[in-house]
Protein backbone atom coordinates (compact mmCIF):
# COMPACT_ATOMS: atom_id res chain seq x y z
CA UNK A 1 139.49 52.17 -64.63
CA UNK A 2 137.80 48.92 -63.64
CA UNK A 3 139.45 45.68 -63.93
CA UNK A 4 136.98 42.49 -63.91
CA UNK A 5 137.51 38.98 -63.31
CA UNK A 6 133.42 37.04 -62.52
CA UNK A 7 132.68 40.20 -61.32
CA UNK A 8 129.02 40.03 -62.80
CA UNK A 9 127.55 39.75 -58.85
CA UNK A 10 129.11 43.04 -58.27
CA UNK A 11 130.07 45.02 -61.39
CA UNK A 12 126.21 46.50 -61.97
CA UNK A 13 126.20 48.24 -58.97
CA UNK A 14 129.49 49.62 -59.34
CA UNK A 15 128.21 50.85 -62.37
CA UNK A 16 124.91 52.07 -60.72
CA UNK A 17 127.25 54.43 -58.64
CA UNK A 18 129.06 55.41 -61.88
CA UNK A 19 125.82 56.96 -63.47
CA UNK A 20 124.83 58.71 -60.08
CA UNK A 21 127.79 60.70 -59.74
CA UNK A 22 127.61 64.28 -59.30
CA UNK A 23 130.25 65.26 -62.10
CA UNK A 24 128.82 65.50 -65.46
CA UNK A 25 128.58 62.17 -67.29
CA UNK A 26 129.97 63.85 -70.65
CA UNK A 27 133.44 65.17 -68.20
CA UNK A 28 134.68 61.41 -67.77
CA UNK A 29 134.93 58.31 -69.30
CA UNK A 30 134.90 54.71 -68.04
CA UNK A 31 136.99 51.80 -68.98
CA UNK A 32 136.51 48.32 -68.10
CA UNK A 33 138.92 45.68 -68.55
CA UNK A 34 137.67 42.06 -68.30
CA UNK A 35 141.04 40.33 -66.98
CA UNK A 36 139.71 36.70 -69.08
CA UNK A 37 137.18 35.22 -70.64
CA UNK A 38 134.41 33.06 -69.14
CA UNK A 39 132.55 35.23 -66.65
CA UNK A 40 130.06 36.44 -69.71
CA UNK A 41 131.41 40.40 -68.16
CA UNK A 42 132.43 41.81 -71.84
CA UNK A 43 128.85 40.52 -73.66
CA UNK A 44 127.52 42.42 -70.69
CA UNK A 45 128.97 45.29 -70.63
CA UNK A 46 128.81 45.96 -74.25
CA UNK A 47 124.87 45.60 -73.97
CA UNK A 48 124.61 48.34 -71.64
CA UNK A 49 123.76 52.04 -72.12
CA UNK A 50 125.20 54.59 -69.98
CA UNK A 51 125.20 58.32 -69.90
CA UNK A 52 128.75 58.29 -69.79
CA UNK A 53 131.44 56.95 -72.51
CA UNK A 54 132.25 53.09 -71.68
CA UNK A 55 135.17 51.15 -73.37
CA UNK A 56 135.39 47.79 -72.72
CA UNK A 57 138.72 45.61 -73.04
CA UNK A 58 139.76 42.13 -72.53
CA UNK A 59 142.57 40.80 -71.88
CA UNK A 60 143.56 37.03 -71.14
CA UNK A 61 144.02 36.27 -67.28
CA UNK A 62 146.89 38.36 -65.54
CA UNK A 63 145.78 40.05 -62.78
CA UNK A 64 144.29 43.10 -61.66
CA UNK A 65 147.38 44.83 -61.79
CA UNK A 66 148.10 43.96 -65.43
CA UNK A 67 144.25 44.67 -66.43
CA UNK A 68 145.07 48.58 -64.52
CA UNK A 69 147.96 48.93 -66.78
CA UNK A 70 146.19 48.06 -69.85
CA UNK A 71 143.70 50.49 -68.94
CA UNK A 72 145.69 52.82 -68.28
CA UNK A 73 147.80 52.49 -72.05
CA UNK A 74 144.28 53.07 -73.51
CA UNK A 75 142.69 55.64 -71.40
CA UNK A 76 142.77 59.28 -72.92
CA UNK A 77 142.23 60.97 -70.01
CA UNK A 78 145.01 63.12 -68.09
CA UNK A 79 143.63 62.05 -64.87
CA UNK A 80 143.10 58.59 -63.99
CA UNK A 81 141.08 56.78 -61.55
CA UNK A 82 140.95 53.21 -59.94
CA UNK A 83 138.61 51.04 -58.63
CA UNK A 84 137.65 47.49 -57.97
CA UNK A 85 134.50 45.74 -59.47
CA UNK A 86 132.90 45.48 -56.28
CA UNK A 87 133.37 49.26 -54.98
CA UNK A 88 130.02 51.22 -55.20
CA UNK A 89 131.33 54.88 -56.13
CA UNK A 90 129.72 57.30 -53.61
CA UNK A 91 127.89 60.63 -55.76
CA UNK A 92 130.83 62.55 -54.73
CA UNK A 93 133.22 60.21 -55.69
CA UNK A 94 135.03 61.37 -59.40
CA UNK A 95 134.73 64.59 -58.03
CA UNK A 96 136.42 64.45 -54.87
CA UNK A 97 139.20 62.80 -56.58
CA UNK A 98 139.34 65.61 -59.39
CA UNK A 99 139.36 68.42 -56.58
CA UNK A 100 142.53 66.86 -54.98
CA UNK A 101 144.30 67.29 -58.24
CA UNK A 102 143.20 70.33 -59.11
CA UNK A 103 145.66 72.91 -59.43
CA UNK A 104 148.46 70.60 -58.41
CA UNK A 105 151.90 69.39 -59.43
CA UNK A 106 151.84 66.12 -60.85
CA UNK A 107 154.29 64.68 -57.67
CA UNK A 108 151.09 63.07 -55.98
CA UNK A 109 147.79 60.33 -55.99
CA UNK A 110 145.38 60.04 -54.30
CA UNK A 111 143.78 57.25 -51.84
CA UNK A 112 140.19 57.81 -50.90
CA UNK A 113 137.66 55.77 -48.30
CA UNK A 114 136.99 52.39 -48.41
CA UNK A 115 134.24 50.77 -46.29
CA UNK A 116 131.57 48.57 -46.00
CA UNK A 117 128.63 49.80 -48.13
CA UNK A 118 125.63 50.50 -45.52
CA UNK A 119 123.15 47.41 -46.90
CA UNK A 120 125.69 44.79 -46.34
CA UNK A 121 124.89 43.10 -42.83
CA UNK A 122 128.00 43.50 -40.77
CA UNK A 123 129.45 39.92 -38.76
CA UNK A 124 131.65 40.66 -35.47
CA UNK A 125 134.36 39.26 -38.05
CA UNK A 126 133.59 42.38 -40.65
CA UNK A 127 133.83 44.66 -38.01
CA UNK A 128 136.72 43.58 -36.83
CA UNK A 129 138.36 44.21 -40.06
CA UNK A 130 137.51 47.82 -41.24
CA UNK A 131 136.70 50.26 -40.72
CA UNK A 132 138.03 50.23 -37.45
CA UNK A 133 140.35 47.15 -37.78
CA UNK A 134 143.37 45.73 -39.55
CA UNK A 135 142.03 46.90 -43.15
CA UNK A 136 141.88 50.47 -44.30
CA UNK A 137 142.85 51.91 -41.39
CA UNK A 138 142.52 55.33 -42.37
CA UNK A 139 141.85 56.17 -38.05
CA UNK A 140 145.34 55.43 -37.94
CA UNK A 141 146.87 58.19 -40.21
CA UNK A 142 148.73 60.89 -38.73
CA UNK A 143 149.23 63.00 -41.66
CA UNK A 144 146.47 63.49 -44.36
CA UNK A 145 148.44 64.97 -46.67
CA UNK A 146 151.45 61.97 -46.36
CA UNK A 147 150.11 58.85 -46.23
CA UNK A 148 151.91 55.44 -45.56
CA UNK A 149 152.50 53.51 -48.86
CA UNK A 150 150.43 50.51 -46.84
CA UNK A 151 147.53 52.65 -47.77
CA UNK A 152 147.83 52.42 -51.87
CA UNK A 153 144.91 50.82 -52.50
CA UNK A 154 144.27 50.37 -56.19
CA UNK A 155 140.44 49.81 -55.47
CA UNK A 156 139.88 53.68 -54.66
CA UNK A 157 142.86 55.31 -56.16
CA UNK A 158 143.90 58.43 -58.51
CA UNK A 159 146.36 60.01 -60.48
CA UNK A 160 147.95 61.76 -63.59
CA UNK A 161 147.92 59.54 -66.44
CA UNK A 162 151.83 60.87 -67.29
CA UNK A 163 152.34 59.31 -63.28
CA UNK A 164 150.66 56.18 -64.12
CA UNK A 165 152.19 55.58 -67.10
CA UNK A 166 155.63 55.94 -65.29
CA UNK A 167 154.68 53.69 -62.56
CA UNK A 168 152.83 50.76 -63.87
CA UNK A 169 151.32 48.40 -61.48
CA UNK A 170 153.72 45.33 -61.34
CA UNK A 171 151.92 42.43 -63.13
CA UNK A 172 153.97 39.74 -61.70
CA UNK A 173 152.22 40.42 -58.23
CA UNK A 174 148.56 39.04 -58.18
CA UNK A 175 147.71 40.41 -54.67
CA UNK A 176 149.76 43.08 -53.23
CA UNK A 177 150.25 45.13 -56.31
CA UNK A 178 148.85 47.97 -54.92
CA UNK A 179 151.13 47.98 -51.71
CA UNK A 180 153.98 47.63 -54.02
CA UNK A 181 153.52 50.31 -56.54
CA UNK A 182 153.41 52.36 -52.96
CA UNK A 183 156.43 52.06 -52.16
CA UNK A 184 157.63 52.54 -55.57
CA UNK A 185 156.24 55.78 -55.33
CA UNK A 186 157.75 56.68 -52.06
CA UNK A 187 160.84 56.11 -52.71
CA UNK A 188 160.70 58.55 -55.81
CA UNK A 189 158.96 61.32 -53.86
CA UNK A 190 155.45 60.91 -55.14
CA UNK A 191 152.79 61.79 -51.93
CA UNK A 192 149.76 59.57 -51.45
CA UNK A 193 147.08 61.81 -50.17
CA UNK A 194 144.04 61.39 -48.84
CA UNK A 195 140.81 62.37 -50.60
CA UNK A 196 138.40 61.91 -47.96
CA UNK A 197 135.10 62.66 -49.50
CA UNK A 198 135.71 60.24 -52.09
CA UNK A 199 134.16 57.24 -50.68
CA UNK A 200 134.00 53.75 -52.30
CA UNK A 201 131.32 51.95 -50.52
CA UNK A 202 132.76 47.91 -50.80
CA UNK A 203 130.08 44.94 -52.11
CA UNK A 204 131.07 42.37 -50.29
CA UNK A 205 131.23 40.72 -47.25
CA UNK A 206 133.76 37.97 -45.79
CA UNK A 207 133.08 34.40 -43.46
CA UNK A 208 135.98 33.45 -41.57
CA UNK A 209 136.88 30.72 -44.04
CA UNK A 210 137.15 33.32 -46.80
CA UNK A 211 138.51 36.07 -44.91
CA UNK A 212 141.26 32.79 -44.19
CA UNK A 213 141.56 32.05 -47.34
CA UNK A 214 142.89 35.64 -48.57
CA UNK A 215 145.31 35.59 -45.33
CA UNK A 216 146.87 32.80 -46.94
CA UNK A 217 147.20 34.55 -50.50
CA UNK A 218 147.95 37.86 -48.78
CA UNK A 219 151.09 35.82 -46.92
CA UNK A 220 151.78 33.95 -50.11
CA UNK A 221 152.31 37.23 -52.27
CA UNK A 222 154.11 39.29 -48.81
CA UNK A 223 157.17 36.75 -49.23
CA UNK A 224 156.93 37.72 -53.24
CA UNK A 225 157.11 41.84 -52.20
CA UNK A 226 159.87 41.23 -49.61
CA UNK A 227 161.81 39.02 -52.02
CA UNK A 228 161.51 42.40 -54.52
CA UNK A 229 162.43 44.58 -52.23
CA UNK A 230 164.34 42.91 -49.50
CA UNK A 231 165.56 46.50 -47.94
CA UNK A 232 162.41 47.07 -46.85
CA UNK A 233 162.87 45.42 -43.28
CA UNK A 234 166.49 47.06 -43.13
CA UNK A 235 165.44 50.24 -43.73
CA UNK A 236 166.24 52.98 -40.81
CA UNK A 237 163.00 55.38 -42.43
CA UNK A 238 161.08 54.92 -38.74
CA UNK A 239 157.62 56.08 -40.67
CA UNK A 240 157.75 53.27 -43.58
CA UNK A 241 158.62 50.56 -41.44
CA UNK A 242 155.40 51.55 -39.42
CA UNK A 243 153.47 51.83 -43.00
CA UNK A 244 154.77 48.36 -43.72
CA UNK A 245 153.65 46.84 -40.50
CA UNK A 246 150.41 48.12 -40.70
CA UNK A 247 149.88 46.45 -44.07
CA UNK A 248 151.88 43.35 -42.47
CA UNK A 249 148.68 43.39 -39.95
CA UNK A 250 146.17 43.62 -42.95
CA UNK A 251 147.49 40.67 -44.70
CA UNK A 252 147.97 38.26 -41.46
């Protein structure tokens, strides 16, 4: 599940890693929502041939969150996966994600690794942000198995269709979607689990006045998920407080 929104700069190597992937094109099937018109993604997209079955959808702008749900309604899959436009897919990718689900109740998704793909130059600012920094900080997990709901990202993310469909991504939230369908499925029981050889290598890179510019939007939408769920602060769960200052950290 892809949502798009002027992702053309990025999308064809996202797709790239979709056609290298060690599961068998024929076992999955690609869906890309363009989340409004403009960007020229959908004539794109619907002028390429892949090994692999791609729908293409478009919607009129709402978000990434409400182009994941969409997807979602449409996919036939039982499993689904998410990721962003500018996430390269690593070979081992679909698979990785498939393996943590296999044989499992349908109580849990599934987070895997998001970094810096290896030809993007890294600045001292970059590096200061992941992988070792405020954003995906996967070196601060204790538990592999229980993740934080901080770490719901919806730009390497998997799970039954049945859990999806249960817990939409809110489309009222244009940044911190992911973060809040987290804690939605924390507080009903769901695990977030790591999937660590499923690695989404990230396309882009960040200048201070951009990496500036989504602290403010990052702060803008916080207020919006603390005004949803204002126990979250209150809360005497030690562990999600701890999740929920982590993410506080990412989106300062």
């Amino acid at each position: 599940m892809i949502p798009t929104y002027r992702g053309l700069n990025t999308l064809p190597k996202a797709l790239d890693g979709l056609r290298r992937q060690t599961l068998p094109p024929g076992e999955f099937e690609v869906v890309c929502v363009v989340d409004g018109p403009g960007g020229g993604e959908a004539a794109w997209l619907r002028r390429r041939r892949t090994p692999f079955s791609l729908r293409v959808l478009e919607q009129t702008h709402a978000g990434a969150g409400a182009a994941r749900n969409r997807g979602a309604s449409a996919a036939s899959a039982s499993l689904l996966g998410f990721m962003d436009d500018d996430i390269v897919p690593d070979a081992y990718f679909l698979a990785s994600h498939l393996e943590i689900h296999a044989g499992t109740r349908q109580d849990r998704a599934a987070v895997g690794i998001t970094t810096w793909h290896p030809a993007i130059r890294l600045t001292p600012l970059m590096r200061s942000i992941a992988p070792a920094g405020k954003l995906n900080a996967y070196h601060r997990v204790e538990d592999p198995s229980n993740l934080p709901f901080a770490l719901c990202y919806g730009s390497n993310l998997s799970m039954p269709a049945a859990l999806a469909l249960r817990f939409p991504f809110n489309p009222a939230l244009r940044c911190w979607e992911d973060t809040e369908l987290g804690y939605r499925l924390a507080y009903a029981g769901v695990r977030l689990v790591l999937a660590p050889r499923a690695v989404g290598w990230h396309w882009r890179g960040y200048t201070r006045p951009a990496w500036e510019r989504r602290g403010r939007q990052a702060r803008r939408w916080r207020g919006v998920f603390l005004k949803l769920h204002p126990e979250v602060p209150r809360r005497p769960d030690r562990y999600l407080r701890a999740a929920l200052a982590m993410h506080l950290e990412r989106g300062a």
